[in-house]
C-alpha atoms as a PDB file:
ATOM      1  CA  UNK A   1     232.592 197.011 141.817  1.00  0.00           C
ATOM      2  CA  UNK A   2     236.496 197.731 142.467  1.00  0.00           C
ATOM      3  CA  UNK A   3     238.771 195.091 141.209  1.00  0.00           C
ATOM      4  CA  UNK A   4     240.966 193.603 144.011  1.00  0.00           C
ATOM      5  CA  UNK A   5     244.171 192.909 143.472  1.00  0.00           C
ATOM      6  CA  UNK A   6     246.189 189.751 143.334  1.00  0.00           C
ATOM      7  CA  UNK A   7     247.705 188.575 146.264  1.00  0.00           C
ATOM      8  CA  UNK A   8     251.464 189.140 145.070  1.00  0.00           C
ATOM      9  CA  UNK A   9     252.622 185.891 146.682  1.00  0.00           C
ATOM     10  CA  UNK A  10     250.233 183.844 144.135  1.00  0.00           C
ATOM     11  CA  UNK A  11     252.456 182.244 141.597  1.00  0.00           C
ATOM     12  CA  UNK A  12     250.557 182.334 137.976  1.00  0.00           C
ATOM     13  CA  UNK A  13     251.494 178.507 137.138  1.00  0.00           C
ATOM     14  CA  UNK A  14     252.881 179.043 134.226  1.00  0.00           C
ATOM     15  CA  UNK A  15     251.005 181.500 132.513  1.00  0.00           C
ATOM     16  CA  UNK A  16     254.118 183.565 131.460  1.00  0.00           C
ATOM     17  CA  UNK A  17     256.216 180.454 129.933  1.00  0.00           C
ATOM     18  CA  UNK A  18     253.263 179.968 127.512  1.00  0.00           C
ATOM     19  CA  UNK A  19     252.980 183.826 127.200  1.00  0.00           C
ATOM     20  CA  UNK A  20     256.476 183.701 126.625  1.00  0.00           C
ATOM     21  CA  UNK A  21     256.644 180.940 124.182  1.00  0.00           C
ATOM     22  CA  UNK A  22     253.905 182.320 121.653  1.00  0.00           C
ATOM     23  CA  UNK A  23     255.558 186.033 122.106  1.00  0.00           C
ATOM     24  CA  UNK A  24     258.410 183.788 121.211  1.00  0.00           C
ATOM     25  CA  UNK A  25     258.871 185.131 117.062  1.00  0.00           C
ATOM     26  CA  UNK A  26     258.128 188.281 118.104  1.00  0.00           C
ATOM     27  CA  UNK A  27     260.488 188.815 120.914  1.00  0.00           C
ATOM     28  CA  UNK A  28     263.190 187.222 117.803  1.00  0.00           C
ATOM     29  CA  UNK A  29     262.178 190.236 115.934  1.00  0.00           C
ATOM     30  CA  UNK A  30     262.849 192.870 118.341  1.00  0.00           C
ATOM     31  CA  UNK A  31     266.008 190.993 118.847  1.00  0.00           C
ATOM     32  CA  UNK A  32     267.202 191.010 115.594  1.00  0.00           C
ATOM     33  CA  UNK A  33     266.283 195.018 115.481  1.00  0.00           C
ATOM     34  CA  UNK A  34     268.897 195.284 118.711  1.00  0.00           C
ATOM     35  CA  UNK A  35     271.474 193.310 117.180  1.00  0.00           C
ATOM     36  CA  UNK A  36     271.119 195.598 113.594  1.00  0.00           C
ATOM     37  CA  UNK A  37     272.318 198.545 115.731  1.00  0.00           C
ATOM     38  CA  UNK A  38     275.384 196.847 116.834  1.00  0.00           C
ATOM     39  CA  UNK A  39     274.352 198.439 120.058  1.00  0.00           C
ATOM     40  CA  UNK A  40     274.793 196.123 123.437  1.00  0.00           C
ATOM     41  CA  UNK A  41     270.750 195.787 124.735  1.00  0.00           C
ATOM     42  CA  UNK A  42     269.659 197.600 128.002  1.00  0.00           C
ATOM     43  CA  UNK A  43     268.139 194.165 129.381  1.00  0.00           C
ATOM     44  CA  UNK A  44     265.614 194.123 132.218  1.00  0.00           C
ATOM     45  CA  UNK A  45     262.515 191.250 132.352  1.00  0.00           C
ATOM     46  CA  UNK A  46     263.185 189.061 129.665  1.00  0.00           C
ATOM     47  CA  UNK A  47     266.717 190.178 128.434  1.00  0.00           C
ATOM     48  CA  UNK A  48     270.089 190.074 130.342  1.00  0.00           C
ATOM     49  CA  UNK A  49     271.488 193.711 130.501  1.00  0.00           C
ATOM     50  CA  UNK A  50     274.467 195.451 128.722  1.00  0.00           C
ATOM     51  CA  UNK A  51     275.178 192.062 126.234  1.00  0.00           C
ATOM     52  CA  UNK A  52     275.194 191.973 122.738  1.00  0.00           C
ATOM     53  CA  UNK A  53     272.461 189.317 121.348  1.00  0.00           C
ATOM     54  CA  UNK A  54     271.479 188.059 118.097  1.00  0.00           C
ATOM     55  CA  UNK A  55     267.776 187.309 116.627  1.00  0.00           C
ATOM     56  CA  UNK A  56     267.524 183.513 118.198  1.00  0.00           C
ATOM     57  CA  UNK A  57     268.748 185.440 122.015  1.00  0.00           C
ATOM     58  CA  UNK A  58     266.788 183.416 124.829  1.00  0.00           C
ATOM     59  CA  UNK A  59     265.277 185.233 127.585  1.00  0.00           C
ATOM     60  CA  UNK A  60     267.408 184.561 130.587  1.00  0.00           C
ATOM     61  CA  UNK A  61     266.006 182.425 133.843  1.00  0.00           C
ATOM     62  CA  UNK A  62     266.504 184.989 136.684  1.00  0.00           C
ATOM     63  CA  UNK A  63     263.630 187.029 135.177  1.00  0.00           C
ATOM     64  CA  UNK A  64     261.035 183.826 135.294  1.00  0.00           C
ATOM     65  CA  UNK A  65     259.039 185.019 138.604  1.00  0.00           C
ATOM     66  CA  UNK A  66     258.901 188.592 138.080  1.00  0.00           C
ATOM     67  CA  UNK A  67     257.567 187.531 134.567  1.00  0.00           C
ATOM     68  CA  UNK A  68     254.681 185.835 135.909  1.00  0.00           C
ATOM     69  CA  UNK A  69     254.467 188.398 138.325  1.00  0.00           C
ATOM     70  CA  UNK A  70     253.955 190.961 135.175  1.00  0.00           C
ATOM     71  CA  UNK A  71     252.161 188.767 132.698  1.00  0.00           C
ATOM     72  CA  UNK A  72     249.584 187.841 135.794  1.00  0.00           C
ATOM     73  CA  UNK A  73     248.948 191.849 136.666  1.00  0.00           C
ATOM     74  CA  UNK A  74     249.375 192.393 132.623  1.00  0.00           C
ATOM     75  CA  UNK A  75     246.251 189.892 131.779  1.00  0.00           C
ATOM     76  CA  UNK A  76     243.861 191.288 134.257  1.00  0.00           C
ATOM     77  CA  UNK A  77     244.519 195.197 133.447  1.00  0.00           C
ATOM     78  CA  UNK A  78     243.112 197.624 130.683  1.00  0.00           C
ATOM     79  CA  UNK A  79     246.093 199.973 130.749  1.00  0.00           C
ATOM     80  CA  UNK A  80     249.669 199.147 131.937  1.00  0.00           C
ATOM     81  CA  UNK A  81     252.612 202.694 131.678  1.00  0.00           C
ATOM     82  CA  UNK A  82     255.937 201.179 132.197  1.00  0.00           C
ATOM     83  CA  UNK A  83     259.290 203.163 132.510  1.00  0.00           C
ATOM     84  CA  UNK A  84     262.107 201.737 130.491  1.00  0.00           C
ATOM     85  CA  UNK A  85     260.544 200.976 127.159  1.00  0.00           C
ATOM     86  CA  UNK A  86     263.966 200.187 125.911  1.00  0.00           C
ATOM     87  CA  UNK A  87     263.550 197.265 123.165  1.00  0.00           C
ATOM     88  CA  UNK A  88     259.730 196.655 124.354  1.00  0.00           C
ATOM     89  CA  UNK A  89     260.318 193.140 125.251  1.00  0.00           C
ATOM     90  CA  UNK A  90     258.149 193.363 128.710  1.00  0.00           C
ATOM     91  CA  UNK A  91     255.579 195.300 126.233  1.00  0.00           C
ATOM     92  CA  UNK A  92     255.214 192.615 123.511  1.00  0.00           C
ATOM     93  CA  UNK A  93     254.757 189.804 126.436  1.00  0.00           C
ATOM     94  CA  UNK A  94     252.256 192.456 127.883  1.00  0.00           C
ATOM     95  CA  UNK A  95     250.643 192.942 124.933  1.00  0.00           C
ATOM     96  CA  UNK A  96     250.770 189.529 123.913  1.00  0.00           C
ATOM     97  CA  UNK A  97     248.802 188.153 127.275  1.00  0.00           C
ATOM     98  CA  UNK A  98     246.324 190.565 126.918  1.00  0.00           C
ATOM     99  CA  UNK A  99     244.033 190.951 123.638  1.00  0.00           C
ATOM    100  CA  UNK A 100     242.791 194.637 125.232  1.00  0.00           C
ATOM    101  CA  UNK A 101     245.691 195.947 127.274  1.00  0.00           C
ATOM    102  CA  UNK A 102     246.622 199.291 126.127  1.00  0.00           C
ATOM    103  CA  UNK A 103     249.918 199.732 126.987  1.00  0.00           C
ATOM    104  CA  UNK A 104     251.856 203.313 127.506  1.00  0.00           C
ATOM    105  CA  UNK A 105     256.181 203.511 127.839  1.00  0.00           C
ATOM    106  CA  UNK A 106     258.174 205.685 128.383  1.00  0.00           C
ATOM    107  CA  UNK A 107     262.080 205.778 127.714  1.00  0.00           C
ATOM    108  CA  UNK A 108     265.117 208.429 127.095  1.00  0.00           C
ATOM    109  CA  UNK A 109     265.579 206.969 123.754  1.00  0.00           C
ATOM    110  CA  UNK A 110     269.021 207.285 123.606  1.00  0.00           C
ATOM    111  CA  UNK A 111     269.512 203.972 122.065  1.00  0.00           C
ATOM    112  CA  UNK A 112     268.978 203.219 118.212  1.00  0.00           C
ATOM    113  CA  UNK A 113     267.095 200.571 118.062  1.00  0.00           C
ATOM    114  CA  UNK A 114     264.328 201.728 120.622  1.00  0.00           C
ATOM    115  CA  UNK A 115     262.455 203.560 118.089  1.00  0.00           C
ATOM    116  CA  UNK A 116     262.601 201.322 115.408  1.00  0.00           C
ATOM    117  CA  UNK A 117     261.415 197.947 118.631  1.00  0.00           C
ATOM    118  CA  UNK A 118     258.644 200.730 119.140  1.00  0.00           C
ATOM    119  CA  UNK A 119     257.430 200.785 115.815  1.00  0.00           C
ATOM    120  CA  UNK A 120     257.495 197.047 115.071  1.00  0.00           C
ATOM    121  CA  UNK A 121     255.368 196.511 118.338  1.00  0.00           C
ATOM    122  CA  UNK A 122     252.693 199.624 116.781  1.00  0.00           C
ATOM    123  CA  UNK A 123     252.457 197.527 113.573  1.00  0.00           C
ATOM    124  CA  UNK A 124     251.737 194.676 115.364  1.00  0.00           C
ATOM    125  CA  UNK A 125     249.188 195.857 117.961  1.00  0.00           C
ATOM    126  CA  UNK A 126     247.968 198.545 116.339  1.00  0.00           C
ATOM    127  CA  UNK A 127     246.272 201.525 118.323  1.00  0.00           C
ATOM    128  CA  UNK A 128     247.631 199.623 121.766  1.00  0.00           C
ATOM    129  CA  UNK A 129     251.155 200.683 122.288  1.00  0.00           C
ATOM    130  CA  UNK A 130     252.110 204.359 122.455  1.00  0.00           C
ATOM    131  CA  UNK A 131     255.584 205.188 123.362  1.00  0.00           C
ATOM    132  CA  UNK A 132     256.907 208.299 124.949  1.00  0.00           C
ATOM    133  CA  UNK A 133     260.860 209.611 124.685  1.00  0.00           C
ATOM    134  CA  UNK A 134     262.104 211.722 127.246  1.00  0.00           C
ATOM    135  CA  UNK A 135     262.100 211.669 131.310  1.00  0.00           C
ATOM    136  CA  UNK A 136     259.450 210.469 132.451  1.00  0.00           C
ATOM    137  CA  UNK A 137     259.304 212.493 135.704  1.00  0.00           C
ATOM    138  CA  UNK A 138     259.454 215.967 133.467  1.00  0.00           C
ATOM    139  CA  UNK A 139     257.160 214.409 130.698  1.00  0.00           C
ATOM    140  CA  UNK A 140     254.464 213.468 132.933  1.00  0.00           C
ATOM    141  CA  UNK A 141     252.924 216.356 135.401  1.00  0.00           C
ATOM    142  CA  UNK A 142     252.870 215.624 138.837  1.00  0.00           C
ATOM    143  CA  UNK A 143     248.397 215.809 138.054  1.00  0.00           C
ATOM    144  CA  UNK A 144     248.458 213.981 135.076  1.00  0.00           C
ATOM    145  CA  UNK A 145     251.244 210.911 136.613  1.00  0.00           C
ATOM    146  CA  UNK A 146     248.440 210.994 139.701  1.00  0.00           C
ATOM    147  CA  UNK A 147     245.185 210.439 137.523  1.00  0.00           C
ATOM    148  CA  UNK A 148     246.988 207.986 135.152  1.00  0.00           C
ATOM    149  CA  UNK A 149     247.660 206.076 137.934  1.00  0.00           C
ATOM    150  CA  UNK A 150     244.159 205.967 139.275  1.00  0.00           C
ATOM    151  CA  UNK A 151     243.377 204.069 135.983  1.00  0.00           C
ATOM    152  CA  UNK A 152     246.412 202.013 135.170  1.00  0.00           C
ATOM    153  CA  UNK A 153     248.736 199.519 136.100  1.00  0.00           C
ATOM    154  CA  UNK A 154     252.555 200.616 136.630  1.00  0.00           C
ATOM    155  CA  UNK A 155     255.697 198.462 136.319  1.00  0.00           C
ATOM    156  CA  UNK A 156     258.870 200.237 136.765  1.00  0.00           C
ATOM    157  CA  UNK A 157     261.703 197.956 135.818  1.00  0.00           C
ATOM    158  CA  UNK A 158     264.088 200.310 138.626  1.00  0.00           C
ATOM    159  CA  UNK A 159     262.073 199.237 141.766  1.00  0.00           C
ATOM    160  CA  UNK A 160     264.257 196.335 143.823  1.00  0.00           C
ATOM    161  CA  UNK A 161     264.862 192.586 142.546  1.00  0.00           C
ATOM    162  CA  UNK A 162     262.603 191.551 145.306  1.00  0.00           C
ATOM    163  CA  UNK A 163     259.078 190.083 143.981  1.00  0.00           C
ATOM    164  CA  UNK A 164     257.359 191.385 147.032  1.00  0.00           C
ATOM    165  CA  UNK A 165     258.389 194.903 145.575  1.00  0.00           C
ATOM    166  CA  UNK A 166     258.959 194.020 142.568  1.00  0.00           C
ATOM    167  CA  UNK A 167     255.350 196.467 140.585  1.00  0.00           C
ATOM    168  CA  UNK A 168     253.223 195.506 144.022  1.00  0.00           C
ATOM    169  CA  UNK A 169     253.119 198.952 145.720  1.00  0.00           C
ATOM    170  CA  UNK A 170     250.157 199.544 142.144  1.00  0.00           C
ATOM    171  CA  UNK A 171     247.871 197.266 144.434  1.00  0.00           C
ATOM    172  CA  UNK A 172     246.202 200.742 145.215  1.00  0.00           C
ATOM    173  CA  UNK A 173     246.004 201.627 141.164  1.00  0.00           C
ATOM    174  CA  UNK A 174     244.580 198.706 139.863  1.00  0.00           C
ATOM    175  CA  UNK A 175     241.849 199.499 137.259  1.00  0.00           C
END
């Protein structure tokens, strides 16, 4: 039987505040990895972009409803690829809402820390999180992207602020 989708209007009540607050030590981590570098974070769903930050860094407010749009799809997947691994914050709330999810990213890597976020998040969830460096349009064939995405979830952090468009355009490539 196909899985159906969730209605991208449906608000998950919550879910991703407590996903968020027991990722909460863990997000530190990766946050005290950034602020080793010296390097200012590439921000996106639960950091503020292009800001230097220090272990305790709180995840900022504007990204509350596309992280419970994310956590939400996140809990009911098997497989999630995101572009934009950066530090893996989206990845360790991912990870952290779902026990199974296998989760696949894909980044340039041309910041320090993004390596070193990556292999925190592999010790961690072991044999869930596999990262990829490079462009993800050349790194992926066109075949390969298309039957990926037949079994997986996508979140790409570039697509529009709006929630509507925020990841919703995978309704077709749910799992």
């Amino acid at each position: 039987m196909a899985r159906v989708a969730p209605d991208w209007r449906t608000r998950f009540d919550g879910v991703a505040e407590r996903v968020l607050l027991s990722a909460t030590p863990l997000l530190h981590q990766l946050n005290q990895v950034v602020a080793s570098s010296g390097e200012r974070i590439e921000g996106g769903l639960v950091m503020e972009n292009d800001v230097r930050i220090d272990g305790s860094s709180s995840p900022h407010a504007r990204g509350a409803q596309k992280r419970d749009l994310f956590v939400g799809l996140a809990r009911v997947g098997t497989r999630m690829l995101e572009v934009g691994f950066n530090a893996g914050h989206s990845a360790a709330l991912a990870l952290t809402a779902n026990p199974t999810l296998e989760y696949e990213g894909f980044d340039l890597c041309a910041h320090n820390y993004t390596a070193r976020c990556y292999d925190l998040l592999a010790h961690r969830f072991p044999g869930r999180v596999s990262l990829t460096c490079g462009d993800s349009v050349v790194r992926l064939r066109r075949q390969e992207f298309r039957l990926w995405m037949n079994r997986s979830r996508r979140y790409d952090r570039e697509t529009p602020d709006s929630c509507a468009s925020c990841c919703l355009r995978c309704g077709s490539f749910l799992a």
